[in-house]
C-alpha atoms as a PDB file:
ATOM      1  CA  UNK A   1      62.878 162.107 109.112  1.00  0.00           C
ATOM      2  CA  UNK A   2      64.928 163.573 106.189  1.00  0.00           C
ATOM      3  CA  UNK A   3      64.908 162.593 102.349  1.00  0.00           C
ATOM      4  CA  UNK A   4      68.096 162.987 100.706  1.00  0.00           C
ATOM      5  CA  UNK A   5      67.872 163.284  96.835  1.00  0.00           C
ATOM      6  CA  UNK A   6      70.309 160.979  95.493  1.00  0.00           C
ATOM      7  CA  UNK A   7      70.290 157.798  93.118  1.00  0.00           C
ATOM      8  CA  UNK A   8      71.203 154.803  95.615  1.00  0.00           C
ATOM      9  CA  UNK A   9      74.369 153.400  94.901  1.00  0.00           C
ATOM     10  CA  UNK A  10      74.807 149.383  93.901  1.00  0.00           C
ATOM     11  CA  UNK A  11      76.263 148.980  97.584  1.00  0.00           C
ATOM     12  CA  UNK A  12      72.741 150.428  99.154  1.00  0.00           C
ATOM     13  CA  UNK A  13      70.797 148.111  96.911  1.00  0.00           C
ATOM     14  CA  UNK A  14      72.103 144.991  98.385  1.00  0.00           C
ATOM     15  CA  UNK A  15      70.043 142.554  99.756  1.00  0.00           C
ATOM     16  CA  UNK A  16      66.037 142.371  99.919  1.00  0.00           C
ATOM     17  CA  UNK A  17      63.723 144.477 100.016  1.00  0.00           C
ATOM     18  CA  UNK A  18      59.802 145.032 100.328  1.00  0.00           C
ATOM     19  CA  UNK A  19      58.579 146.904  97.807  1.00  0.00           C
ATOM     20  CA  UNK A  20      55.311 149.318  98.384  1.00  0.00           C
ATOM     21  CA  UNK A  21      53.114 150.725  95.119  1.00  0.00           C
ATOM     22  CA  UNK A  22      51.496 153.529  96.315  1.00  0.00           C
ATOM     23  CA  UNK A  23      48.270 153.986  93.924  1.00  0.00           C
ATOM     24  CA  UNK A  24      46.254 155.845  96.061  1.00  0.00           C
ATOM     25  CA  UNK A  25      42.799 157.115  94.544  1.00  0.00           C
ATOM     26  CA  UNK A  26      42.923 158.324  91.738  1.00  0.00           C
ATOM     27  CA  UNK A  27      41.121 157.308  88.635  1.00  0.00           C
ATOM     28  CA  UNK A  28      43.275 158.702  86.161  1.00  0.00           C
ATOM     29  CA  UNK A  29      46.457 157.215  88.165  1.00  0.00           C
ATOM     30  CA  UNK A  30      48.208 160.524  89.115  1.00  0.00           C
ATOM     31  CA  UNK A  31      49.502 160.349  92.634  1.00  0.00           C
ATOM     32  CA  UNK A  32      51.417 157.219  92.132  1.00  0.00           C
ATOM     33  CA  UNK A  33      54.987 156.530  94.669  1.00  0.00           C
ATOM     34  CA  UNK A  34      56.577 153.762  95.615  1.00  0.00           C
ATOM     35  CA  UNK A  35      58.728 152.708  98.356  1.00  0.00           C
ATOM     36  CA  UNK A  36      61.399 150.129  98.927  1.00  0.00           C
ATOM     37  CA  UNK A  37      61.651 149.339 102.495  1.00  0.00           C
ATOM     38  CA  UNK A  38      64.933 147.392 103.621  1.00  0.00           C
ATOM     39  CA  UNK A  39      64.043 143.972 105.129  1.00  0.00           C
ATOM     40  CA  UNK A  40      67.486 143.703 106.751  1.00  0.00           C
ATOM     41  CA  UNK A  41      66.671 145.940 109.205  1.00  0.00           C
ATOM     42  CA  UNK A  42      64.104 146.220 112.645  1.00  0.00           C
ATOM     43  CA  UNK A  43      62.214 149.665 110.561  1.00  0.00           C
ATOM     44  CA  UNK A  44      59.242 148.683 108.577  1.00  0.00           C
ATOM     45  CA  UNK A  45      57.859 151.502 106.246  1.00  0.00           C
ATOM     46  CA  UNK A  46      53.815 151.769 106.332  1.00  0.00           C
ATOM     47  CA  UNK A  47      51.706 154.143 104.115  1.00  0.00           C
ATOM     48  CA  UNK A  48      48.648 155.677 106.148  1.00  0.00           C
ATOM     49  CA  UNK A  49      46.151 154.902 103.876  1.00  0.00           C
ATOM     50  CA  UNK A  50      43.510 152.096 103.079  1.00  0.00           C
ATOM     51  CA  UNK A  51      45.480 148.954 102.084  1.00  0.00           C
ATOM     52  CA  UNK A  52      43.137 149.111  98.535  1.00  0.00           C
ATOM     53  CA  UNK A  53      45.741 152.003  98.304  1.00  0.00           C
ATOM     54  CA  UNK A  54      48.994 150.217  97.806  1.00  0.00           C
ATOM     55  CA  UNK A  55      50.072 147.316  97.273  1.00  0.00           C
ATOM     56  CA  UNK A  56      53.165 145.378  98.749  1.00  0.00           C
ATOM     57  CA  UNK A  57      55.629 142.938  96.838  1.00  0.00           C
ATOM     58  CA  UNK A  58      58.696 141.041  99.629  1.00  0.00           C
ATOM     59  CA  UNK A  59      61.493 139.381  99.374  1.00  0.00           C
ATOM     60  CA  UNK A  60      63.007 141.606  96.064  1.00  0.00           C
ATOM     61  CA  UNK A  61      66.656 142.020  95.049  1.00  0.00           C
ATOM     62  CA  UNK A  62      67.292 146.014  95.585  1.00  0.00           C
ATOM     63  CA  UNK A  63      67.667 146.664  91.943  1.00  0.00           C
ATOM     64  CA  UNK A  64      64.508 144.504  90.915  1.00  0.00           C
ATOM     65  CA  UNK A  65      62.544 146.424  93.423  1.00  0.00           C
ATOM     66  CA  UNK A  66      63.725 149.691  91.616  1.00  0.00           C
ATOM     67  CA  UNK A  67      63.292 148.964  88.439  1.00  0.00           C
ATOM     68  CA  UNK A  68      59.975 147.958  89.015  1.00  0.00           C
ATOM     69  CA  UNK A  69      59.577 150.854  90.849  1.00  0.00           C
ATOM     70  CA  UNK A  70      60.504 153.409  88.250  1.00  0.00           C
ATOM     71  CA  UNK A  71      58.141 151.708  85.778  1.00  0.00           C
ATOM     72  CA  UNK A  72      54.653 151.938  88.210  1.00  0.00           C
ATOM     73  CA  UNK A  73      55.373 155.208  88.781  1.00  0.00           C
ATOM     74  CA  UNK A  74      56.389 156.213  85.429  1.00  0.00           C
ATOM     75  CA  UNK A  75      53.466 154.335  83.914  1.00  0.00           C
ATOM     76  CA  UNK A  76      51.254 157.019  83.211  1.00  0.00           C
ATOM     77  CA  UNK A  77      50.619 159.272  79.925  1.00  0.00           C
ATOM     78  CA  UNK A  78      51.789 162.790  81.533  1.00  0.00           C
ATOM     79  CA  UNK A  79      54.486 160.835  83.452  1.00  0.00           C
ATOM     80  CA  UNK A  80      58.451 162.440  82.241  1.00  0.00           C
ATOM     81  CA  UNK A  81      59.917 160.458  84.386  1.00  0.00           C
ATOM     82  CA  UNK A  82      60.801 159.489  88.295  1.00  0.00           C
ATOM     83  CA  UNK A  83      63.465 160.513  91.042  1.00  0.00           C
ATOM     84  CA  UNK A  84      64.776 158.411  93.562  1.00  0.00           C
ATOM     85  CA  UNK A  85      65.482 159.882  97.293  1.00  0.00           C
ATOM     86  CA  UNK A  86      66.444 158.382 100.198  1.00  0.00           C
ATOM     87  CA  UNK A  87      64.292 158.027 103.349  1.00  0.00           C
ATOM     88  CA  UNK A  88      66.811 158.703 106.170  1.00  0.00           C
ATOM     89  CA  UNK A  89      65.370 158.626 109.841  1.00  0.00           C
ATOM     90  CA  UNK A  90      66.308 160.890 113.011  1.00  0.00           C
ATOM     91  CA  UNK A  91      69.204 158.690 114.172  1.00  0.00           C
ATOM     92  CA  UNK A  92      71.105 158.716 110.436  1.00  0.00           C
ATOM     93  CA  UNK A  93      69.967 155.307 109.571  1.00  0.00           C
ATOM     94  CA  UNK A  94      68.777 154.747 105.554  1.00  0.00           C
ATOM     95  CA  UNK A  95      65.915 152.802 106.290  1.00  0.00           C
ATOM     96  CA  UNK A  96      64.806 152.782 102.315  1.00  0.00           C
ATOM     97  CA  UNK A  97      64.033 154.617  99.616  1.00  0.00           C
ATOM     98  CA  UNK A  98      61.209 156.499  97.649  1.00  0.00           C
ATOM     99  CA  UNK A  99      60.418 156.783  94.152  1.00  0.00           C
ATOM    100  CA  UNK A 100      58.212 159.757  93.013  1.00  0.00           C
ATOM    101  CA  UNK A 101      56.712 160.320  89.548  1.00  0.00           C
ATOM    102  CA  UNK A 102      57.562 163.798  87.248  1.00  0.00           C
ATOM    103  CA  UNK A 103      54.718 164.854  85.211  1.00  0.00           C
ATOM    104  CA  UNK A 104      54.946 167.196  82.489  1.00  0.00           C
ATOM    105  CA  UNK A 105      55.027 171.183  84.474  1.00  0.00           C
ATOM    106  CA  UNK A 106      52.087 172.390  81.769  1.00  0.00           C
ATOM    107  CA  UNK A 107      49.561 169.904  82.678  1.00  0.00           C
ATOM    108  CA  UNK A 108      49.762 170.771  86.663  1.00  0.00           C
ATOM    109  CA  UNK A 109      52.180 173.937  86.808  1.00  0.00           C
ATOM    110  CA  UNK A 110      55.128 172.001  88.386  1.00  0.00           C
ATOM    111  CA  UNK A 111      56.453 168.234  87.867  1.00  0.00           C
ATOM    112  CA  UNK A 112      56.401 166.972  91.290  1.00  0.00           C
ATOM    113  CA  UNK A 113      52.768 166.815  92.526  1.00  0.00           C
ATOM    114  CA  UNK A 114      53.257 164.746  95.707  1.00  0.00           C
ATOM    115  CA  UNK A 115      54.056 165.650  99.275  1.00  0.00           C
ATOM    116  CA  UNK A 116      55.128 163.031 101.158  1.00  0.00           C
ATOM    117  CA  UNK A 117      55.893 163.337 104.840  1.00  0.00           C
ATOM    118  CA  UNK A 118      57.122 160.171 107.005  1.00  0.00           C
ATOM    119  CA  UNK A 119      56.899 160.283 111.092  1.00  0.00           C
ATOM    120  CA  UNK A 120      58.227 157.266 113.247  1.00  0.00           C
ATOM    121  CA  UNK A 121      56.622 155.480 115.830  1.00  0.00           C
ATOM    122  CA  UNK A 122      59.272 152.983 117.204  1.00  0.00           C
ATOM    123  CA  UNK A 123      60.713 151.061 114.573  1.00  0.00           C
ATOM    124  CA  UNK A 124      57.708 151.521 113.054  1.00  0.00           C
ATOM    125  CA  UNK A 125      57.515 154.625 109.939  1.00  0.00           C
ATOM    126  CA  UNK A 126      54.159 156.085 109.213  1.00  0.00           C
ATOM    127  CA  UNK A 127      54.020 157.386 105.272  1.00  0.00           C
ATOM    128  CA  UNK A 128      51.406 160.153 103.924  1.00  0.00           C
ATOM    129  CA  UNK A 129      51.290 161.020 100.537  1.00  0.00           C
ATOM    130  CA  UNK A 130      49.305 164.110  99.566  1.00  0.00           C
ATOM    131  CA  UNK A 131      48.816 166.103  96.855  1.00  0.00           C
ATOM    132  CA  UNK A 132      51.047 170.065  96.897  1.00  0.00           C
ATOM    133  CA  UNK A 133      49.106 172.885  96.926  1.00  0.00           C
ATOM    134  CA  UNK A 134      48.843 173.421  93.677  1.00  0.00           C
ATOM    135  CA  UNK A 135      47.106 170.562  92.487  1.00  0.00           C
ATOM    136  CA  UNK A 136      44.700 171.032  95.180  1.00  0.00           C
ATOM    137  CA  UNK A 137      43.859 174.324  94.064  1.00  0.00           C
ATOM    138  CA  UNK A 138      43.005 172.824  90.565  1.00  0.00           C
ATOM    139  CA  UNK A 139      46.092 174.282  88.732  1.00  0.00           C
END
């Protein structure tokens, strides 16, 4: 799997999509993602995690599921901002996309907190969302 940095274009928005709000564990709400998972296609985008971890919303336009997208992960008080990337899998194919928070660099020593690593399975793509490093080392 690859993730390509890049803000999708109006053409790679068409159609719907199923839109994934990552909340994870957290009290205080860091650790927020989201991911908008094409329903036009046979991939299907699943967090490994307890389902009281995320929540899923079908059947979205593209740019409805990324607006809302940018909000939940924006929507917190150390929260600059959010980046779009594109989830691309082994054979090429854009299967969808994911949205990850920025949080102001002197609260946890950089903005992006989150690693997030995706592995397929079939059709079938397996998401884990950690905490980097540094956040785990309580900087």
């Amino acid at each position: 799997m690859e993730i390509i940095e890049a803000s999708p274009a109006a053409h790679e928005l068409a159609g719907n999509y199923t839109l994934i709000l990552y909340y994870g564990d957290q009290p205080d709400g860091t650790g927020r993602a989201a991911f908008l998972d094409r329903e036009d296609d046979q991939y299907t985008l699943e967090p490994y995690a307890p389902e009281s971890f995320y929540k899923k919303i079908e059947s979205l336009s593209g740019e409805a599921a990324l607006k809302k997208a940018e909000e939940f992960v924006s929507d917190h008080p150390s929260a600059t901002g959010s980046y779009t990337s594109v989830i691309v899998n082994d054979n090429g194919i854009r299967v969808g996309f994911e949205i990850k928070p920025l949080y102001e660099s002197i609260r946890y020593g950089t903005p992006d907190i989150l690693d997030i690593h995706y592995s397929s399975e079939g059709f079938k793509i397996r998401i884990d969302v950690s905490f980097t490093n540094l956040l785990d080392m309580g900087i």
